[in-house]
C-alpha atoms as a PDB file:
ATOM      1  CA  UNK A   1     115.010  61.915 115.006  1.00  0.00           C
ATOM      2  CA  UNK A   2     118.218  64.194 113.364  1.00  0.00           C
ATOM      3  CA  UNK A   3     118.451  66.306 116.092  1.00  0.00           C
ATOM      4  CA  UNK A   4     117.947  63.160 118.695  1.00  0.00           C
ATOM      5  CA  UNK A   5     120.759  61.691 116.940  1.00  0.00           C
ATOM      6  CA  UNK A   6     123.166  65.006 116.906  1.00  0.00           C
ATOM      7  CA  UNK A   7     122.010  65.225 120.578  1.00  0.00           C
ATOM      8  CA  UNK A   8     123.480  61.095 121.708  1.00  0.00           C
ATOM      9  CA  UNK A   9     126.720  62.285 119.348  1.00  0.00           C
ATOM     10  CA  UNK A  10     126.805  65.559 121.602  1.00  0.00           C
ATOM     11  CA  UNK A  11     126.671  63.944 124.856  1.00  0.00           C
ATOM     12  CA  UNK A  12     128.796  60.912 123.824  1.00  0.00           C
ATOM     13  CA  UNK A  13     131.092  63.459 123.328  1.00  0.00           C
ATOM     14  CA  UNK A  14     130.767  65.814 126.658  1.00  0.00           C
ATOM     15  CA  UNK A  15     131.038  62.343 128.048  1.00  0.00           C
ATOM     16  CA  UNK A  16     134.510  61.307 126.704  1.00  0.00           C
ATOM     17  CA  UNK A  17     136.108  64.329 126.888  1.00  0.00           C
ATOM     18  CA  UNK A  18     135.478  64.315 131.020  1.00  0.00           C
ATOM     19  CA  UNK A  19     137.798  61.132 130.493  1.00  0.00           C
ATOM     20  CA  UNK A  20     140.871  61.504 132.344  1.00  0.00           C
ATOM     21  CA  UNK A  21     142.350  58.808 130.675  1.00  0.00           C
ATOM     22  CA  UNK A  22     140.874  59.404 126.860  1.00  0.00           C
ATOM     23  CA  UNK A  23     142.830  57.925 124.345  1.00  0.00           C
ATOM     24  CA  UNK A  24     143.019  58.629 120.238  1.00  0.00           C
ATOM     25  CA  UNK A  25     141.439  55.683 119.552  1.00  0.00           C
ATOM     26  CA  UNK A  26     138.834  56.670 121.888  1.00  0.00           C
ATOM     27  CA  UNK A  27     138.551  59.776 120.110  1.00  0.00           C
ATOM     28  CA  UNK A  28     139.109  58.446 116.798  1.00  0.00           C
ATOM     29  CA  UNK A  29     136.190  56.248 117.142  1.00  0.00           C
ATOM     30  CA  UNK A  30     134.212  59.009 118.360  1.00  0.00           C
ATOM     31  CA  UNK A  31     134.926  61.196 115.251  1.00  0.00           C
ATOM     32  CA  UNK A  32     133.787  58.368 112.617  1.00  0.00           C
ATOM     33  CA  UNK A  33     130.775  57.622 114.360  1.00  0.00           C
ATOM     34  CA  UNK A  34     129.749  61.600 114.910  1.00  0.00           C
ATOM     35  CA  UNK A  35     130.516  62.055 110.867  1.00  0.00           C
ATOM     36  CA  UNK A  36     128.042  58.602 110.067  1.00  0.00           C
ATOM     37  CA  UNK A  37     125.265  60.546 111.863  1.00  0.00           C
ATOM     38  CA  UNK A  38     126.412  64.291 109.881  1.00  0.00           C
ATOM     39  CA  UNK A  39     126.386  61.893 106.740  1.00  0.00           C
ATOM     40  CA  UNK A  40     123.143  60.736 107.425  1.00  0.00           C
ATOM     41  CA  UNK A  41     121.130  63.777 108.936  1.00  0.00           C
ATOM     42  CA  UNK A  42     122.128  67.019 107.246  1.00  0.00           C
ATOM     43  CA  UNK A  43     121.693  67.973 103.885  1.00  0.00           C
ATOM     44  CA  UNK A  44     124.292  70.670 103.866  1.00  0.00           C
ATOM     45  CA  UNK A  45     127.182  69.598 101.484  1.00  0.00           C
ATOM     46  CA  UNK A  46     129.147  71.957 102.380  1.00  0.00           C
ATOM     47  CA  UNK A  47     128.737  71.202 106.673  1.00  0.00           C
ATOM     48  CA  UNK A  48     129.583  67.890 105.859  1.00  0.00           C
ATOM     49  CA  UNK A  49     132.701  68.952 103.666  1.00  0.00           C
ATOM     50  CA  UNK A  50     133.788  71.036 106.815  1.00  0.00           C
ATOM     51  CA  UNK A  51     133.101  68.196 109.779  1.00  0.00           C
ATOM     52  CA  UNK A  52     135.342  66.003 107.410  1.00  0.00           C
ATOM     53  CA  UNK A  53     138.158  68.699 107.222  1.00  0.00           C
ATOM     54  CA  UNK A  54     137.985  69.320 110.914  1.00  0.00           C
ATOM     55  CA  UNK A  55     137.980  65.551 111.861  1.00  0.00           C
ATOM     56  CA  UNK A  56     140.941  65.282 109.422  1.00  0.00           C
ATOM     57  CA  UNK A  57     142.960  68.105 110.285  1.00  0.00           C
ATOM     58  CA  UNK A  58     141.984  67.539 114.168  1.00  0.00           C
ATOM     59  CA  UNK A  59     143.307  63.608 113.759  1.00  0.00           C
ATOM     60  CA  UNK A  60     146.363  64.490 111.796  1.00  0.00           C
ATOM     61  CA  UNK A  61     147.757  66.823 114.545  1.00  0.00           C
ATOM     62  CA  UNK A  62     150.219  66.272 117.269  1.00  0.00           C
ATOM     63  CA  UNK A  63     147.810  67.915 119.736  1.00  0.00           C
ATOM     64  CA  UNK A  64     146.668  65.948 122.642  1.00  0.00           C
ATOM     65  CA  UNK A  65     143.144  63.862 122.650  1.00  0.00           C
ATOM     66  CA  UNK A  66     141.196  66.139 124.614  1.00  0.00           C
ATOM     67  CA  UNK A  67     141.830  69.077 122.029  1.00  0.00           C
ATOM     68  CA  UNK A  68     141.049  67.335 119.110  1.00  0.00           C
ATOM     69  CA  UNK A  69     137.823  66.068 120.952  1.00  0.00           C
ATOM     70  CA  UNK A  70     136.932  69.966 121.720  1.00  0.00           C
ATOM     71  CA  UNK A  71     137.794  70.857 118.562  1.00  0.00           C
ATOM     72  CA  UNK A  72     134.811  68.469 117.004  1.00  0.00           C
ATOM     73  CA  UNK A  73     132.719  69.295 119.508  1.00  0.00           C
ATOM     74  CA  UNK A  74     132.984  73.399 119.112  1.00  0.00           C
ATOM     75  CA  UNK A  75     132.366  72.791 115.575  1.00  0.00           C
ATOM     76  CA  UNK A  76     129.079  70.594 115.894  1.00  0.00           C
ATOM     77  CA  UNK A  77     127.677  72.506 118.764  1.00  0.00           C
ATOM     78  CA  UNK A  78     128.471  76.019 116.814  1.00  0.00           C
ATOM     79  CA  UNK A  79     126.626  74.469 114.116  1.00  0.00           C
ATOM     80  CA  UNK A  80     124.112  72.803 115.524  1.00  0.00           C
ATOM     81  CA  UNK A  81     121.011  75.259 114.192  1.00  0.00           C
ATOM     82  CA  UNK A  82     122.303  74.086 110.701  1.00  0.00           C
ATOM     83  CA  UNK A  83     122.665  70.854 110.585  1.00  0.00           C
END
């Protein structure tokens, strides 16, 4: 079930970021819902603590939708063995 779950957040994401016309809210959305299911499946403190900086710092920045998108998703997928 944790890794089904990190899987639907993965592919949600591949999905949206394909999106010509994706939006911050769209990714916005994305990144609360992908840190419920870290919240809920890993264990790892200290993952979480970095997910939440990288959604943070990733939401905060001028840069465009898609990049704070890949930005989530190179973290999750780079971690994916831990979580």
């Amino acid at each position: 079930m944790n890794k089904q779950a990190l899987d639907d957040v993965l592919k949600e994401g591949m999905r949206l970021i394909k999106k010509t016309d994706l939006s911050n809210e769209m990714v916005e959305i994305w990144a609360r819902y992908s840190m419920d299911i870290i919240n809920l499946i890993s264990r790892n403190n200290f993952l979480k603590y970095q997910y939440s900086s990288i959604v943070a710092n990733a939401m905060l920045s001028i840069d465009t939708p898609n990049k704070k998108l890949d930005d989530c998703l190179r973290f999750l997928i780079s971690n994916y063995s831990i979580i």
